[in-house]
N, C-alpha and C. Protein backbone atom coordinates (compact mmCIF):
# COMPACT_ATOMS: atom_id res chain seq x y z
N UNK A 1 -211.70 -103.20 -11.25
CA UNK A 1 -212.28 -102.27 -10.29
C UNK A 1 -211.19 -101.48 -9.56
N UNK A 2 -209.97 -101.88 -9.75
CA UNK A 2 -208.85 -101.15 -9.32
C UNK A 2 -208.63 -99.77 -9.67
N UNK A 3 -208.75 -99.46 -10.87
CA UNK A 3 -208.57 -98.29 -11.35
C UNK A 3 -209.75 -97.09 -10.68
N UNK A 4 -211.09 -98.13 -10.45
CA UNK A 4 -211.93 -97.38 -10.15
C UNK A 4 -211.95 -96.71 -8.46
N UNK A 5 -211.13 -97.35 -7.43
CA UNK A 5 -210.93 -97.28 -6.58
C UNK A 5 -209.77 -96.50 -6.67
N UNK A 6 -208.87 -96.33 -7.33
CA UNK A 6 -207.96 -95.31 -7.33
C UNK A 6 -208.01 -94.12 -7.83
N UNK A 7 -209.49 -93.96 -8.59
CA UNK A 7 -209.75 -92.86 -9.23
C UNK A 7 -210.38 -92.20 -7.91
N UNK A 8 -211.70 -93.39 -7.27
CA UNK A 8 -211.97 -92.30 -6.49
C UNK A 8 -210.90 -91.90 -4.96
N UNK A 9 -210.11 -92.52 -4.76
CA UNK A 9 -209.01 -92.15 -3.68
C UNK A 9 -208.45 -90.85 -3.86
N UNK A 10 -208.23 -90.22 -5.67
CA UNK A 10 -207.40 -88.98 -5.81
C UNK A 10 -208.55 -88.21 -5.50
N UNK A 11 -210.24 -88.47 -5.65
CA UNK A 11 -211.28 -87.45 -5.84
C UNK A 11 -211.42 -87.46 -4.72
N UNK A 12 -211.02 -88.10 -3.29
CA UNK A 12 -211.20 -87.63 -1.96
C UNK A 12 -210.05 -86.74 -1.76
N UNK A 13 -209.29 -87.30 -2.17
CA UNK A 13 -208.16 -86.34 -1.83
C UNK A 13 -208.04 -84.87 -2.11
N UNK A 14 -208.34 -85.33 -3.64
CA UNK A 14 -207.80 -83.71 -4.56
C UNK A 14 -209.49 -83.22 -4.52
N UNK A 15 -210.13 -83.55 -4.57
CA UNK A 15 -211.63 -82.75 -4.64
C UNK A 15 -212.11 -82.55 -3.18
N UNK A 16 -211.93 -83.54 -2.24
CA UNK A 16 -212.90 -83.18 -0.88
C UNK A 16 -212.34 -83.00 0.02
N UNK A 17 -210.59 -83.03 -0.21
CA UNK A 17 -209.28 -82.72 0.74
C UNK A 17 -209.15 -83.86 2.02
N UNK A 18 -209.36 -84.92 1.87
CA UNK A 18 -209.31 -85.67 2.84
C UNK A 18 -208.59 -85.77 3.62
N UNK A 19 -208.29 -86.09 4.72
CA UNK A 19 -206.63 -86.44 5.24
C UNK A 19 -205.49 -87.78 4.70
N UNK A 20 -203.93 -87.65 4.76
CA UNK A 20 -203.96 -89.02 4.51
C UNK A 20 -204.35 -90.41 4.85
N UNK A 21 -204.58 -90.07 6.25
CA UNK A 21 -204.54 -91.42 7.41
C UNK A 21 -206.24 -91.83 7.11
N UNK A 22 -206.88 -90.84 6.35
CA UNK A 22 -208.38 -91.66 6.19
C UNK A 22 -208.81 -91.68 4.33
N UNK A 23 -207.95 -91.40 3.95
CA UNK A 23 -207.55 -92.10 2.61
C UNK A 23 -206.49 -93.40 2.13
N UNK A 24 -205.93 -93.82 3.56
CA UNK A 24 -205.50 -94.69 3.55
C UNK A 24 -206.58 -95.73 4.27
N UNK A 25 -206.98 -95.45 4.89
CA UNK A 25 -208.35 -96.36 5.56
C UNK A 25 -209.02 -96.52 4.96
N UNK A 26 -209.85 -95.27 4.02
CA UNK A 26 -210.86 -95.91 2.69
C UNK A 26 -209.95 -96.97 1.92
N UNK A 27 -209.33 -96.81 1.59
CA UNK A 27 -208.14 -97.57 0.75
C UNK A 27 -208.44 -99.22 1.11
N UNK A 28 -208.01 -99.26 2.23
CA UNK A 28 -207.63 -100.68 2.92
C UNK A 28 -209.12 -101.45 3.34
N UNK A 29 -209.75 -100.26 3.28
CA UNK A 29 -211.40 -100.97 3.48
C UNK A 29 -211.69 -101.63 2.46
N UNK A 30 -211.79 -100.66 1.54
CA UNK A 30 -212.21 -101.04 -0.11
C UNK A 30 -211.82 -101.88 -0.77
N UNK A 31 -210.30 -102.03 -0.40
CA UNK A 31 -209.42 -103.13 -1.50
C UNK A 31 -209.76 -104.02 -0.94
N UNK A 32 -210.09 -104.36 0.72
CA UNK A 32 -210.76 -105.77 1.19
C UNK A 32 -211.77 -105.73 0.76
N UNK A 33 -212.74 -105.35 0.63
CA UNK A 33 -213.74 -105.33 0.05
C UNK A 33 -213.96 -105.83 -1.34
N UNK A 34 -213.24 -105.23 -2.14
CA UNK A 34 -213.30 -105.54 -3.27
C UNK A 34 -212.77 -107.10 -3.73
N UNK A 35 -211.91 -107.16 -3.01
CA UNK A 35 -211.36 -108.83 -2.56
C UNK A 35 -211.96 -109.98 -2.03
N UNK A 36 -212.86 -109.10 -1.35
CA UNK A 36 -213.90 -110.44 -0.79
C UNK A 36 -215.01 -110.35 -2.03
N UNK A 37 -215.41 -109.28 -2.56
CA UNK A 37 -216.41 -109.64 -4.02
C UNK A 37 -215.70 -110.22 -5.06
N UNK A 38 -214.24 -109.98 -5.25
CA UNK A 38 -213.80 -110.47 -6.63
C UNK A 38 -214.11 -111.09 -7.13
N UNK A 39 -214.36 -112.37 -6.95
CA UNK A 39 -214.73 -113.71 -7.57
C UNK A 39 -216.74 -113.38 -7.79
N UNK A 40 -217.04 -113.31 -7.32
CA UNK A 40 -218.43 -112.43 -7.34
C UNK A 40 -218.72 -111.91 -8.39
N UNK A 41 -218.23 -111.04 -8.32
CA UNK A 41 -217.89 -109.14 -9.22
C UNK A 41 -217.48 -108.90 -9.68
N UNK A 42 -216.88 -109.23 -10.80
CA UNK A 42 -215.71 -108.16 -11.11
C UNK A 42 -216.00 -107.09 -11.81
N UNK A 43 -217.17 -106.62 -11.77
CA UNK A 43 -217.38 -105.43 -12.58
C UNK A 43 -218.01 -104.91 -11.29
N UNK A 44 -217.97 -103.18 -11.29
CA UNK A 44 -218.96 -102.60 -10.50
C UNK A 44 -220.06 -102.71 -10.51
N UNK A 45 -220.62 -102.93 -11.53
CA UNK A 45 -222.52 -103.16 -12.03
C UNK A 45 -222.83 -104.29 -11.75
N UNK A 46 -222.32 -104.87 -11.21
CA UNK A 46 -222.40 -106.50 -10.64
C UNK A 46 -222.61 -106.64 -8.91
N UNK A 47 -221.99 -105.70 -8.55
CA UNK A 47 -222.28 -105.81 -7.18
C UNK A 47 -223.50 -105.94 -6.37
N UNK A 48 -223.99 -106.29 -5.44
CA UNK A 48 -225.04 -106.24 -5.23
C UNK A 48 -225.25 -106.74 -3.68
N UNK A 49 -226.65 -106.87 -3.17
CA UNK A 49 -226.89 -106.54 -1.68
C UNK A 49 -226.20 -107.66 -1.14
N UNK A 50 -226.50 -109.24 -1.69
CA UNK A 50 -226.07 -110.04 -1.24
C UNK A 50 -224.49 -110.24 -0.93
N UNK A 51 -223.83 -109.03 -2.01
CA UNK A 51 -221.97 -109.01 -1.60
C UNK A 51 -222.17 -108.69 -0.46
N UNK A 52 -222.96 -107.58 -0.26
CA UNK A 52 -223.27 -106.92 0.97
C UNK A 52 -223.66 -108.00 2.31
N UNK A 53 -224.52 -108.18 2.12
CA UNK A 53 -224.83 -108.80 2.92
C UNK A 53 -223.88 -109.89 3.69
N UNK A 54 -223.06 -110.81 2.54
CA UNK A 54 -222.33 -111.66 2.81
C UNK A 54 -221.09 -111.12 3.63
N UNK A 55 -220.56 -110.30 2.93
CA UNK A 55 -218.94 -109.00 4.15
C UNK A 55 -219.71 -108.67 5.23
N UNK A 56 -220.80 -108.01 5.56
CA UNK A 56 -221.07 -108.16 6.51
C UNK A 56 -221.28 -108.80 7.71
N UNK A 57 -221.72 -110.35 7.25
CA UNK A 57 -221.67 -111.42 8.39
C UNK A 57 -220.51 -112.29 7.93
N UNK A 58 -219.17 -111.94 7.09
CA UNK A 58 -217.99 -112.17 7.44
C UNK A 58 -217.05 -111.63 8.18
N UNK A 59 -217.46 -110.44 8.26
CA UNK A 59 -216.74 -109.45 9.04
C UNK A 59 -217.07 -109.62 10.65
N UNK A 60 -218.63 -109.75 10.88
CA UNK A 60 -219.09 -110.20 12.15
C UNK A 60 -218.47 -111.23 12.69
N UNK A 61 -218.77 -112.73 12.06
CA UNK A 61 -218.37 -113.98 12.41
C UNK A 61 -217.21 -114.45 12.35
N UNK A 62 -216.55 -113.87 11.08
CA UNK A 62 -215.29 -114.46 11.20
C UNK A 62 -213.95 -113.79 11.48
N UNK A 63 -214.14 -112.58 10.89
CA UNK A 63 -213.16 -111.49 11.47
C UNK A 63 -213.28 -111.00 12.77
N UNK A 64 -214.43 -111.19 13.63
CA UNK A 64 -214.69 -110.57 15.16
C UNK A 64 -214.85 -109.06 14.66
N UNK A 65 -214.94 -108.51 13.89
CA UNK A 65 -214.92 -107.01 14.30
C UNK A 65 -216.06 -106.41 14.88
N UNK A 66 -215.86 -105.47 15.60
CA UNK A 66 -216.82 -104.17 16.44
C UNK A 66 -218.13 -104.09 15.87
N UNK A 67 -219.32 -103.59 16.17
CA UNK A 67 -220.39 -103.02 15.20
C UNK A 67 -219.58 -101.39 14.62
N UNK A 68 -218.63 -100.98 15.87
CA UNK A 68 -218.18 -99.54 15.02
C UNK A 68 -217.29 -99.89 14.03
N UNK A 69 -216.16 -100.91 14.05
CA UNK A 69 -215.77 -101.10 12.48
C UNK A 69 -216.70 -101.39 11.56
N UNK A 70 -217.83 -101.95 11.37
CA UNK A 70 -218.64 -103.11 10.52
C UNK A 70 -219.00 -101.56 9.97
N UNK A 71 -219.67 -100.64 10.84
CA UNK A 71 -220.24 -99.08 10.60
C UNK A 71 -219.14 -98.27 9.48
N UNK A 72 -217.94 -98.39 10.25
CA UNK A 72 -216.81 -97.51 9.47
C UNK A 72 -216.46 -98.25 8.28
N UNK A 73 -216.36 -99.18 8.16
CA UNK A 73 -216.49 -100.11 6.63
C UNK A 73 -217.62 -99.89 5.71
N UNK A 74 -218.65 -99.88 6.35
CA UNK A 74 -220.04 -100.04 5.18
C UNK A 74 -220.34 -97.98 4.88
N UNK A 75 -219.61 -97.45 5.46
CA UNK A 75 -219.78 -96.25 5.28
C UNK A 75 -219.12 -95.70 3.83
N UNK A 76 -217.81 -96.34 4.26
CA UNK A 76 -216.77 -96.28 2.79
C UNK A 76 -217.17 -96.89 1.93
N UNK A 77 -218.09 -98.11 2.05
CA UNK A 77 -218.51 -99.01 0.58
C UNK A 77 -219.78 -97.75 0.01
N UNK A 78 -220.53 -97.72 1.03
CA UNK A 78 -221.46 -97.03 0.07
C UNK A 78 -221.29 -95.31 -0.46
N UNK A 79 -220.29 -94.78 0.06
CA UNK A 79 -219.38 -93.77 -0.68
C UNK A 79 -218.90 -94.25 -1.58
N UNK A 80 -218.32 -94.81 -1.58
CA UNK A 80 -217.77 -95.45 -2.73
C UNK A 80 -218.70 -95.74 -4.05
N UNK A 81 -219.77 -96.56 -3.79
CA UNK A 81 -220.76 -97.10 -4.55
C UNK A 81 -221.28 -95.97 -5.26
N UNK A 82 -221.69 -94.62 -4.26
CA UNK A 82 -222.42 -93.47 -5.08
C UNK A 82 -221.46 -92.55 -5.75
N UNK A 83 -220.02 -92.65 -5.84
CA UNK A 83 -219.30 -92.43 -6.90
C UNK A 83 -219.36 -92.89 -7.71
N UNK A 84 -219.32 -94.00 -7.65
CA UNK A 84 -219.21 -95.25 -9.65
C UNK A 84 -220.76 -94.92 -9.71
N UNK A 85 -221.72 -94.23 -8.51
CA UNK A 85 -223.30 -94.58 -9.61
C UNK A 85 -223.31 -92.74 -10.29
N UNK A 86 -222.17 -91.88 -9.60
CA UNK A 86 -222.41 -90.57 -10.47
C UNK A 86 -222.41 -90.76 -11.53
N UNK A 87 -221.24 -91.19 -11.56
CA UNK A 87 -220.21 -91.50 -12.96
C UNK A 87 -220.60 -92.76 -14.05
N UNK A 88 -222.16 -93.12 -13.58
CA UNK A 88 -222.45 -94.52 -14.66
C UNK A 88 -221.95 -96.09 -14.45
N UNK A 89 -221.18 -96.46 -13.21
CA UNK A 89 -220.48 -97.54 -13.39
C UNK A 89 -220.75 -98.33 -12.17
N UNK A 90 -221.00 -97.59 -11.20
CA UNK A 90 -221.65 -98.49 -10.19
C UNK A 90 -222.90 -98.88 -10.57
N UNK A 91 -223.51 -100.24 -9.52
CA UNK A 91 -224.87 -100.45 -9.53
C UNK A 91 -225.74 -99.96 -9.90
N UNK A 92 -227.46 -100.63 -9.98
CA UNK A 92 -228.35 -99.59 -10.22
C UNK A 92 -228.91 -98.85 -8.94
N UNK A 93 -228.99 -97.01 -9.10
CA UNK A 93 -228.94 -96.13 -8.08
C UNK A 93 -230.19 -96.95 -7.16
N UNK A 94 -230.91 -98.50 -7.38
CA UNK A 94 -232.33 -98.18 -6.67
C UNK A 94 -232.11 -99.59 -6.14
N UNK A 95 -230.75 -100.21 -6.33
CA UNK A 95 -230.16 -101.71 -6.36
C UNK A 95 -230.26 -101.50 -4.40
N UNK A 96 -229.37 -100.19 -3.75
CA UNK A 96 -229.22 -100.39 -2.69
C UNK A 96 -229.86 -99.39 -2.12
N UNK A 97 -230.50 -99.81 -0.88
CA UNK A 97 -231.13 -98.58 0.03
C UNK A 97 -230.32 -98.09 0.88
N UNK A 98 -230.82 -97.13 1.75
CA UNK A 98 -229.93 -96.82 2.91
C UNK A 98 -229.60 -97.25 4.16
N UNK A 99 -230.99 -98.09 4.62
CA UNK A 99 -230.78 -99.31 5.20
C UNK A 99 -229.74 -100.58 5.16
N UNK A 100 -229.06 -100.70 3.32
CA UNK A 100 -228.39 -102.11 3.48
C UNK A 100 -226.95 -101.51 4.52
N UNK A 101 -226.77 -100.18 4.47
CA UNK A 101 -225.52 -99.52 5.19
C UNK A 101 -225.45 -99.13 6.12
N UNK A 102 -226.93 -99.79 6.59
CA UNK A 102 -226.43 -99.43 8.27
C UNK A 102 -226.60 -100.78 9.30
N UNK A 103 -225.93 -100.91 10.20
CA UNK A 103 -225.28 -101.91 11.35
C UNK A 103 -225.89 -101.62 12.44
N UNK A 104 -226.37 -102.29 13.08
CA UNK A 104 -226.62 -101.88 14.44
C UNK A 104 -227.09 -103.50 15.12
N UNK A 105 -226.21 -103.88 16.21
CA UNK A 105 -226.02 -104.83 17.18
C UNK A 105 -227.39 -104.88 17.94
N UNK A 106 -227.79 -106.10 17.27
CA UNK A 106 -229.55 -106.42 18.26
C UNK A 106 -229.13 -107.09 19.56
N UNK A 107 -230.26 -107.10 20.02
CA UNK A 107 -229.94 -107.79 21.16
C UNK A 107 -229.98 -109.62 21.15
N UNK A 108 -230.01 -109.93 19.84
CA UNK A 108 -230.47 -111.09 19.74
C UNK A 108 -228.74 -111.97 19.68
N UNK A 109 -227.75 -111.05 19.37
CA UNK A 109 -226.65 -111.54 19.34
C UNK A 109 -226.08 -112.02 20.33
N UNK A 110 -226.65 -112.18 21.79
CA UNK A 110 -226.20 -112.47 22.99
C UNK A 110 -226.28 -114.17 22.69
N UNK A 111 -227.71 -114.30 21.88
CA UNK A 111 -227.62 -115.87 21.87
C UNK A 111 -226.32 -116.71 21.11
N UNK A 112 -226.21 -115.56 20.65
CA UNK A 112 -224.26 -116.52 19.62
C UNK A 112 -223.37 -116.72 20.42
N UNK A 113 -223.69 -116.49 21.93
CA UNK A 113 -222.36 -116.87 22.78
C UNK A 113 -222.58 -118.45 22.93
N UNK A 114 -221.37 -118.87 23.89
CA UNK A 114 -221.28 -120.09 23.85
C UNK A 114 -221.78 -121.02 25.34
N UNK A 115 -221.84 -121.93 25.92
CA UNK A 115 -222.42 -122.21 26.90
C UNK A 115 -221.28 -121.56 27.92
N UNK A 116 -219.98 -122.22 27.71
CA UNK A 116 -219.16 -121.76 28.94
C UNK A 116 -219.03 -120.41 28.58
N UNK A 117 -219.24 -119.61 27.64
CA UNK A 117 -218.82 -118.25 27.60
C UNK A 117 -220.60 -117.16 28.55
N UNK A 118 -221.25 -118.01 28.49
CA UNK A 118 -222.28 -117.73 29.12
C UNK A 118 -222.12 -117.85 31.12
N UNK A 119 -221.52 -118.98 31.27
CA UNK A 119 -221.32 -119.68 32.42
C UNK A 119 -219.96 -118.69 33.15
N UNK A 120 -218.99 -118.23 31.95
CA UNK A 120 -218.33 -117.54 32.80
C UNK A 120 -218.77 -116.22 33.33
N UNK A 121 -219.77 -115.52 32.40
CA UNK A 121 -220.20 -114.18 32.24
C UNK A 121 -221.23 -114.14 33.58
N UNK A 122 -222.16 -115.11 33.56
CA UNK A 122 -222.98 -114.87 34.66
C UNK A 122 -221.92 -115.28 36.19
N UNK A 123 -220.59 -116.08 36.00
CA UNK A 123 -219.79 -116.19 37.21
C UNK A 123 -219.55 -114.71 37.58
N UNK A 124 -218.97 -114.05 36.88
CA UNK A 124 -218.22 -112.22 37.01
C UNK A 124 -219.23 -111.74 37.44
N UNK A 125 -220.40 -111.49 37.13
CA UNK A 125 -221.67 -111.13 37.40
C UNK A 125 -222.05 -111.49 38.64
N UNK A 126 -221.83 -112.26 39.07
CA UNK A 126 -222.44 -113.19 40.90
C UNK A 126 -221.16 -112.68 41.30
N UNK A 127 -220.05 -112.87 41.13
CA UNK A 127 -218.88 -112.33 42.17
C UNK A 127 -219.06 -110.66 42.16
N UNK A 128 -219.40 -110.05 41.18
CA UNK A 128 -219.92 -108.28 41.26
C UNK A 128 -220.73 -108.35 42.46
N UNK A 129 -221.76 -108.87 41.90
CA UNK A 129 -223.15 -108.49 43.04
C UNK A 129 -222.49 -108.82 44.44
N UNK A 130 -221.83 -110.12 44.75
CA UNK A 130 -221.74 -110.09 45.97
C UNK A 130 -220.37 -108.98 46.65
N UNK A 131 -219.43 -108.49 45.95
CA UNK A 131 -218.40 -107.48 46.10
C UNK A 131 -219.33 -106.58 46.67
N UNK A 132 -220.35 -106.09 45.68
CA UNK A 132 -221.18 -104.74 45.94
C UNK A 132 -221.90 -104.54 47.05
N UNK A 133 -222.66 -105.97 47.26
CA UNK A 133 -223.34 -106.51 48.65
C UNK A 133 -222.64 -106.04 49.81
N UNK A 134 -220.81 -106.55 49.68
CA UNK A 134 -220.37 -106.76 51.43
C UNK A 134 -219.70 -105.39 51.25
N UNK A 135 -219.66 -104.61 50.16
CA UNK A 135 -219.16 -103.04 50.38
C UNK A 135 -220.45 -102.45 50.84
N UNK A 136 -221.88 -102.58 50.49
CA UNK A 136 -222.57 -101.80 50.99
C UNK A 136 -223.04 -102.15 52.23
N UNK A 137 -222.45 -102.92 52.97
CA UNK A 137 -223.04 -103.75 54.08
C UNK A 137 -221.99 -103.15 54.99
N UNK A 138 -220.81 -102.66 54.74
CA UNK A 138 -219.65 -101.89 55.37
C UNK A 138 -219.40 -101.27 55.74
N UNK A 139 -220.51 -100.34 54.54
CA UNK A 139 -220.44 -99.01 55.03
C UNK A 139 -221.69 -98.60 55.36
N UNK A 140 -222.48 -99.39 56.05
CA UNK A 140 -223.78 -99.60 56.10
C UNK A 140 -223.63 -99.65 57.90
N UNK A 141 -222.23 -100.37 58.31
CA UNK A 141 -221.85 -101.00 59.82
C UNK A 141 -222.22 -102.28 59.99
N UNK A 142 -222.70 -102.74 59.23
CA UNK A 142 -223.24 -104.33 59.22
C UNK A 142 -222.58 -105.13 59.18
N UNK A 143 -221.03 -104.78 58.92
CA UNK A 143 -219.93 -106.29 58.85
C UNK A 143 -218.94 -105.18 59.04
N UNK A 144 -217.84 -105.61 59.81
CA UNK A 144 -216.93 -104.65 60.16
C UNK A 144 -215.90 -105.30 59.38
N UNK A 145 -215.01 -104.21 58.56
CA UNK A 145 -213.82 -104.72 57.77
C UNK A 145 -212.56 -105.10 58.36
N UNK A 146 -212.12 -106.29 57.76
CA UNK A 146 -210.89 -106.53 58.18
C UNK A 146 -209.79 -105.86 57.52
N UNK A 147 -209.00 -105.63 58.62
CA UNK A 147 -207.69 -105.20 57.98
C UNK A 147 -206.21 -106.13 57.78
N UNK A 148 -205.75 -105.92 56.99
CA UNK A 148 -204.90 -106.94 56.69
C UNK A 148 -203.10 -106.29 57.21
């Protein structure tokens, strides 16, 4: 799949004029990518939602990354993907929707925190409110500030 990733790197370049600094980023996306399917995949016509699926909640869980990296990654895979499907060699065109490429952070992910990571969050949160409290109480005349 190497070759195929380097074919399409010159067709961003030399066909859609890319810049270097984001032909080097498709680059480094892809070849991880392709690294985490290898053993999987090794053909393009092999790929499939579940690669997908799986980089995705490796990238989440174990790499920590952003929902905007997870976004800027799955953007380049499925560019990628609808090159090898112009050209006959990717997947089948009906294998992936447009849905499997998109990311978006539910709210349900709050529950993956941890107890003390919970315990500290609502601490910052009670020391806010009460900051906000004795500033608006200040300038309110209700507690006169000390000066130091």
């Amino acid at each position: 799949m190497i070759e195929w990733l380097q074919q399409y790197l010159r067709h961003l370049d030399c066909e859609r004029g890319y810049a270097p600094n984001t032909l080097r980023c498709y680059g480094r996306i892809l070849q991880e990518f392709l690294h985490f399917v290898g053993s999987r995949s090794a053909k393009p016509r092999h790929l499939s939602r579940d690669n997908l699926r799986r980089y995705v909640l490796e990238l989440r869980e174990r790499r920590g990354n952003c929902a905007r990296s997870i976004r800027l990654k799955l953007q380049a895979i499925r560019s990628f993907l609808l090159y090898l499907q112009e050209r006959g060699a990717g997947p089948r065109p009906t294998l992936f929707a447009k849905s499997d490429f998109r990311y978006k952070v539910e709210q349900r992910e709050a529950e993956s925190l941890s107890q003390s990571q919970l315990t500290q969050l609502l601490g910052t949160l009670a020391k806010a409110v009460q900051q906000a409290t004795k500033a608006c109480k200040r300038k309110a005349g209700q507690t006169p500030r000390l000066s130091k």
